[in-house]
Protein backbone atom coordinates (compact mmCIF):
# COMPACT_ATOMS: atom_id res chain seq x y z
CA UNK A 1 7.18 -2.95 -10.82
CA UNK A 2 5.86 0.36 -9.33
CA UNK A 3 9.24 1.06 -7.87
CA UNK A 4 11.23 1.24 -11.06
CA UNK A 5 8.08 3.35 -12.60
CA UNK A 6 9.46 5.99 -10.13
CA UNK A 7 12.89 5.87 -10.88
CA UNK A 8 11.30 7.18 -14.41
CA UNK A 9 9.03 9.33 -13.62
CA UNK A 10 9.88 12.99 -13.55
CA UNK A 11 9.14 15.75 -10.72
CA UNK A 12 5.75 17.89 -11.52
CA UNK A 13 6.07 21.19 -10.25
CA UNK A 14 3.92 22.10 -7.56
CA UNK A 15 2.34 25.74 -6.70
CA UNK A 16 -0.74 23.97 -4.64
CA UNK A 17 -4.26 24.13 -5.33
CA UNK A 18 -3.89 20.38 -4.62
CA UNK A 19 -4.17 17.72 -1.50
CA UNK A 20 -0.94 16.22 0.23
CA UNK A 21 -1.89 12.61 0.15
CA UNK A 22 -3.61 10.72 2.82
CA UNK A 23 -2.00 8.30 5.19
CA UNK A 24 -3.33 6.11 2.98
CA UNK A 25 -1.88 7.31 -0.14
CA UNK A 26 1.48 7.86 1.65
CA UNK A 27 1.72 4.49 3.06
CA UNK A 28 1.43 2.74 -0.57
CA UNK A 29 4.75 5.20 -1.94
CA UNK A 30 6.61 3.64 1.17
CA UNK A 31 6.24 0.63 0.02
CA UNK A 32 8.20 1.73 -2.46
CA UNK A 33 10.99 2.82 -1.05
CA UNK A 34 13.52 1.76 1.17
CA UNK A 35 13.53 2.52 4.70
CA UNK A 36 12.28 5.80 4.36
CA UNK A 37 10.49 7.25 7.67
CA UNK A 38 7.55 8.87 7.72
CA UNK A 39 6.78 12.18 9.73
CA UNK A 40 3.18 13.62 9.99
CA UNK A 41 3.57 16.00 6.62
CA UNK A 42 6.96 14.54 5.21
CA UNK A 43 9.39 11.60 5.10
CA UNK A 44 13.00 11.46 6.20
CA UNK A 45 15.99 9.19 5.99
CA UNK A 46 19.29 9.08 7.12
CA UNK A 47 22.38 7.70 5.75
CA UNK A 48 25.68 6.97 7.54
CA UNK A 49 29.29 7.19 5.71
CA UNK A 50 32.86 6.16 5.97
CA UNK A 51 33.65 9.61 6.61
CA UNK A 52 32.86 13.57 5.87
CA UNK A 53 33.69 13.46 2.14
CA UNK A 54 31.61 10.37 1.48
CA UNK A 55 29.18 11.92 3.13
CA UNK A 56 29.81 15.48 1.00
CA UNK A 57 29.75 13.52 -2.01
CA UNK A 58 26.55 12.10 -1.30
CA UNK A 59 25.27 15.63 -0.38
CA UNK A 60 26.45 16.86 -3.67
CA UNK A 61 25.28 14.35 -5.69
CA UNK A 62 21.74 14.49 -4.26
CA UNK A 63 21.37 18.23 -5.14
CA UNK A 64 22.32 17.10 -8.54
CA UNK A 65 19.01 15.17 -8.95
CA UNK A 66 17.12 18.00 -6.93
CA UNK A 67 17.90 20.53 -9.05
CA UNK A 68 17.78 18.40 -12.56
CA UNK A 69 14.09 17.33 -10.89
CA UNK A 70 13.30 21.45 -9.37
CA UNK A 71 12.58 19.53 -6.11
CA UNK A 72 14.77 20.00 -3.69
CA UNK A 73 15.03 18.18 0.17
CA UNK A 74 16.03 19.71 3.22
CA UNK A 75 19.81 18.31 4.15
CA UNK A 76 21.69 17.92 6.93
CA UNK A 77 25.38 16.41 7.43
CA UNK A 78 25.84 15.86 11.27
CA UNK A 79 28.25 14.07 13.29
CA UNK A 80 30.71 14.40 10.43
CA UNK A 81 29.39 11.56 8.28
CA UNK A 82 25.92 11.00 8.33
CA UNK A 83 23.08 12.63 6.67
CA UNK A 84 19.98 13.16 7.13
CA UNK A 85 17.42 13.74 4.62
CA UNK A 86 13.34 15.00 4.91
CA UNK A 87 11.54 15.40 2.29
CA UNK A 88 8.01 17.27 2.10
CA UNK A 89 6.31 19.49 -0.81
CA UNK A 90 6.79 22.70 1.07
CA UNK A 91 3.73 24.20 -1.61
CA UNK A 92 0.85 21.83 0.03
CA UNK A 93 3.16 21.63 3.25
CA UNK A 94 2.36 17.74 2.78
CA UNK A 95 3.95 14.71 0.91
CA UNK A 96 3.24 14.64 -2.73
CA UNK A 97 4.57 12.12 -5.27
CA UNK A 98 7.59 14.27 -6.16
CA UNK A 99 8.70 13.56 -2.43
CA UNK A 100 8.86 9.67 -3.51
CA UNK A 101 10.45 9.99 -6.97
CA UNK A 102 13.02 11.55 -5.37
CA UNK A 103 13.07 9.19 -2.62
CA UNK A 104 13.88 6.54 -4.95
CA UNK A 105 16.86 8.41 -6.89
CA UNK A 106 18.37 9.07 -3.86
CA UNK A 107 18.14 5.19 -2.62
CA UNK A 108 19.20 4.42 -6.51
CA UNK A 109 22.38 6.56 -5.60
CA UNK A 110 23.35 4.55 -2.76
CA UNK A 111 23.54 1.02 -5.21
CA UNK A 112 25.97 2.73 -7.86
């Protein structure tokens, strides 16, 4: 299953020199992944909580895997308990497949 292959697959890092995918390439990583939204050079995603320290928790435990994968989202907690994530490879200002690895260890955090 493609899916789980992300969930093992490690972040490359990225100084570009290379391509953000295609539409085309995007569209077969969402597939992959849960309801993530797609933008014109990135994908977002938001997530609703209980309350603000859910929703701190969750903030905290994403930068956890962004900085143990040196890829790291733009977050936002608004209206107290939701957050919002978008993810893009600011080097290529596109989506690369970092963006959906971490995509998928964010959604993985949500099943725990």
């Amino acid at each position: 299953m493609i899916f789980l292959g992300l969930l093992e697959k490690k972040c490359v890092p990225c100084e570009g020199g290379v391509p953000p995918f295609t539409i085309e390439e995007a569209e077969k990583y969402l597939s992959q992944v849960k309801e993530w939204n797609p933008g014109e050079n990135f994908i977002e995603k938001e997530f609703k909580f209980k309350n603000f320290r859910q929703a701190l928790e969750f903030v905290n435990k994403v930068g956890k895997i962004a900085e143990s994968e040196a890829h790291h989202p733009d977050i936002f907690i608004h209206s107290y308990r939701k957050v919002k994530i978008i993810l893009s490879t600011h080097a290529i200002k596109g989506l690369s497949e970092n963006d959906f690895i971490i995509a998928a260890k964010i959604d993985q955090l949500i099943k725990q």
